[in-house]
Protein backbone atom coordinates (compact mmCIF):
# COMPACT_ATOMS: atom_id res chain seq x y z
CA UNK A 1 26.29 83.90 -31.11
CA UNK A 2 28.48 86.77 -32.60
CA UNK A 3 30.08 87.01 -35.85
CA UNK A 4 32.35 89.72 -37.09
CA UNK A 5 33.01 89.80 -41.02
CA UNK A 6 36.06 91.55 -41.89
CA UNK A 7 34.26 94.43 -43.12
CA UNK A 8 33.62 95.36 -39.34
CA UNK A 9 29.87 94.84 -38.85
CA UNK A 10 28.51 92.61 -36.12
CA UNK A 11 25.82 89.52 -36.66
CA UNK A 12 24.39 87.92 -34.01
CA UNK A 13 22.26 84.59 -34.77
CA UNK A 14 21.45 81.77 -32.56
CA UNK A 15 21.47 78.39 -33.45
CA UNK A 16 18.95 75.26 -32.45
CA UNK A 17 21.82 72.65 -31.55
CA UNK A 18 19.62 69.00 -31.15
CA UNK A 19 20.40 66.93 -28.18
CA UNK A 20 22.55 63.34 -28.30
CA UNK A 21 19.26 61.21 -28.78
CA UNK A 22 17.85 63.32 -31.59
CA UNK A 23 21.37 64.18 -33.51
CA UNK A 24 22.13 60.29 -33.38
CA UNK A 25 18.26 59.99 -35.52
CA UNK A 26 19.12 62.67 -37.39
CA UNK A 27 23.26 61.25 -38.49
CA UNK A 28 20.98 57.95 -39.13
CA UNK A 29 18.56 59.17 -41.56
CA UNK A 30 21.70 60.96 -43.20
CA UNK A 31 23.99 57.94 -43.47
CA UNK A 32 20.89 55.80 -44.37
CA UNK A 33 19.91 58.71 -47.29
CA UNK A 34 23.59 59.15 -48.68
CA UNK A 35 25.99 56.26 -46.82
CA UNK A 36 28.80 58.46 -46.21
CA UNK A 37 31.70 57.16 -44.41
CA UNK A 38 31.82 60.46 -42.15
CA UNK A 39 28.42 59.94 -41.03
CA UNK A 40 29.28 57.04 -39.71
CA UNK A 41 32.40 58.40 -37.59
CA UNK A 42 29.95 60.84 -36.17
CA UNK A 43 27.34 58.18 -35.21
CA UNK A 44 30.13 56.29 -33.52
CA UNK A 45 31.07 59.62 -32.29
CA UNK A 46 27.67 60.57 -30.56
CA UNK A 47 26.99 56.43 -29.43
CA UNK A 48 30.13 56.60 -27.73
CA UNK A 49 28.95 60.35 -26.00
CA UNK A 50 25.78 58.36 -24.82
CA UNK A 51 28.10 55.07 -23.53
CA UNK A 52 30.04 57.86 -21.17
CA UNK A 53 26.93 59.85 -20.11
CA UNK A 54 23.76 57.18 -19.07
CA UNK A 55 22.10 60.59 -17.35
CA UNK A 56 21.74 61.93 -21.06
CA UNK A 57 17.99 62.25 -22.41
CA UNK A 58 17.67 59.39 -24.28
CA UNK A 59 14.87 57.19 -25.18
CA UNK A 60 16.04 55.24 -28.17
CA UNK A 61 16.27 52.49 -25.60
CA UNK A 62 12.44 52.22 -24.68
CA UNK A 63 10.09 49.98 -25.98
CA UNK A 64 7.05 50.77 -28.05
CA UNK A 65 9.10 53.49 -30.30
CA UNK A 66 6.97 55.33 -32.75
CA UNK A 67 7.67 57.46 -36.38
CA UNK A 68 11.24 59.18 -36.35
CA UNK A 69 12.53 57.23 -33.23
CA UNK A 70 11.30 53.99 -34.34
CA UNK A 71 12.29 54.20 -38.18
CA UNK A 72 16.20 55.43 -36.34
CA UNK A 73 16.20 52.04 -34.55
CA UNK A 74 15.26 50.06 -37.44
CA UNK A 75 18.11 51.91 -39.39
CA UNK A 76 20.90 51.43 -36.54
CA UNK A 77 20.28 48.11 -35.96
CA UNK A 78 20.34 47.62 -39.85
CA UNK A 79 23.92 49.43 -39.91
CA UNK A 80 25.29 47.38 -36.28
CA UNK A 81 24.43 44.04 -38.31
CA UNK A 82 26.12 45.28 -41.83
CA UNK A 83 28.75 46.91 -39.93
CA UNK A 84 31.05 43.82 -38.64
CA UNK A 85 31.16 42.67 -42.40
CA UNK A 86 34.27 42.98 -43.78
CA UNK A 87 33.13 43.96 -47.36
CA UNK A 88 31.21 47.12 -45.24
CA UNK A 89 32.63 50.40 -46.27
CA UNK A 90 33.32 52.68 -42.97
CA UNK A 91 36.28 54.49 -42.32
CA UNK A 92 39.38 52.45 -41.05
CA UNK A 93 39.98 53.53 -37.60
CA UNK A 94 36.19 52.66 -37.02
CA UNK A 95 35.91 50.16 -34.27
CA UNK A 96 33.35 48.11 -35.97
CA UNK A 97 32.39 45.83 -33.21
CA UNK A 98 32.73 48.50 -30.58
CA UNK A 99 30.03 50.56 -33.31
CA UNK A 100 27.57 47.28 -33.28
CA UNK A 101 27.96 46.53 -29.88
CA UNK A 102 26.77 50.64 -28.66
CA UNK A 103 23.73 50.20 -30.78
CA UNK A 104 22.65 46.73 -28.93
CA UNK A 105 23.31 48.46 -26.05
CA UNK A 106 21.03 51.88 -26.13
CA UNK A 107 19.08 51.15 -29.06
CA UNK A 108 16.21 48.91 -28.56
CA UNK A 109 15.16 46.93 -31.51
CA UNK A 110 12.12 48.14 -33.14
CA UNK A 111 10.56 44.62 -34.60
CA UNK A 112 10.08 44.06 -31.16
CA UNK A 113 8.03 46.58 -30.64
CA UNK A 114 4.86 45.32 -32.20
CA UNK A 115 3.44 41.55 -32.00
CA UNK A 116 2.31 42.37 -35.37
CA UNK A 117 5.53 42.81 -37.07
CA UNK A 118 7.40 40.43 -35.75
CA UNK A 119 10.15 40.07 -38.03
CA UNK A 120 13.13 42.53 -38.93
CA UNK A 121 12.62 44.58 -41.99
CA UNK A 122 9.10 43.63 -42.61
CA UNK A 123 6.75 45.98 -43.58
């Protein structure tokens, strides 16, 4: 990329923009480190980029996740059960259920992953 300050020199940088699958673990961690209401429109934002393009890289939806991937899951599918609650602050034009419903759909759940933590949330 180019930039040109007003003072008429010339930058050039490059920037290391993350795919879908990795920006949706990354807006995850965020919301689950700060719970901002914007990081949730972006997560909705990026599900609903996945929803319209299956031939994306993705493997959120595999079995057997591990570290970052599997720690996203367990965070998502925290947020698609919280979300639908009325008391749950998220922006208003947030389709809640359409939010919840994208994360069942390409996120598998990570409790599942390993018959020896069965349960959600246990650790």
């Amino acid at each position: 990329m180019t930039a040109e300050p007003r003072d008429g020199r010339t930058i050039e940088y490059s920037a290391r923009i993350p795919d879908v699958e990795a920006a949706v673990a990354l807006k995850a961690h965020s919301w689950r480190g700060r719970y901002f209401e914007n990081d949730l429109a972006d997560l909705h934002s990026l599900l609903e980029i996945r929803d319209a393009h299956p031939d994306t890289s993705w493997r959120l939806e595999e079995q057997n996740l591990a570290g970052f991937r599997k720690d996203a899951a367990q965070i998502l599918h925290e947020l698609a059960k919280g979300i639908v609650r009325k008391n749950f602050r998220a922006p208003g034009n947030l389709d809640r259920r359409r939010m919840a419903a994208l994360i069942t759909r390409h996120v598998s759940r990570p409790w599942r992953v390993s018959p020896r933590d069965p349960t959600p949330g246990s650790r």
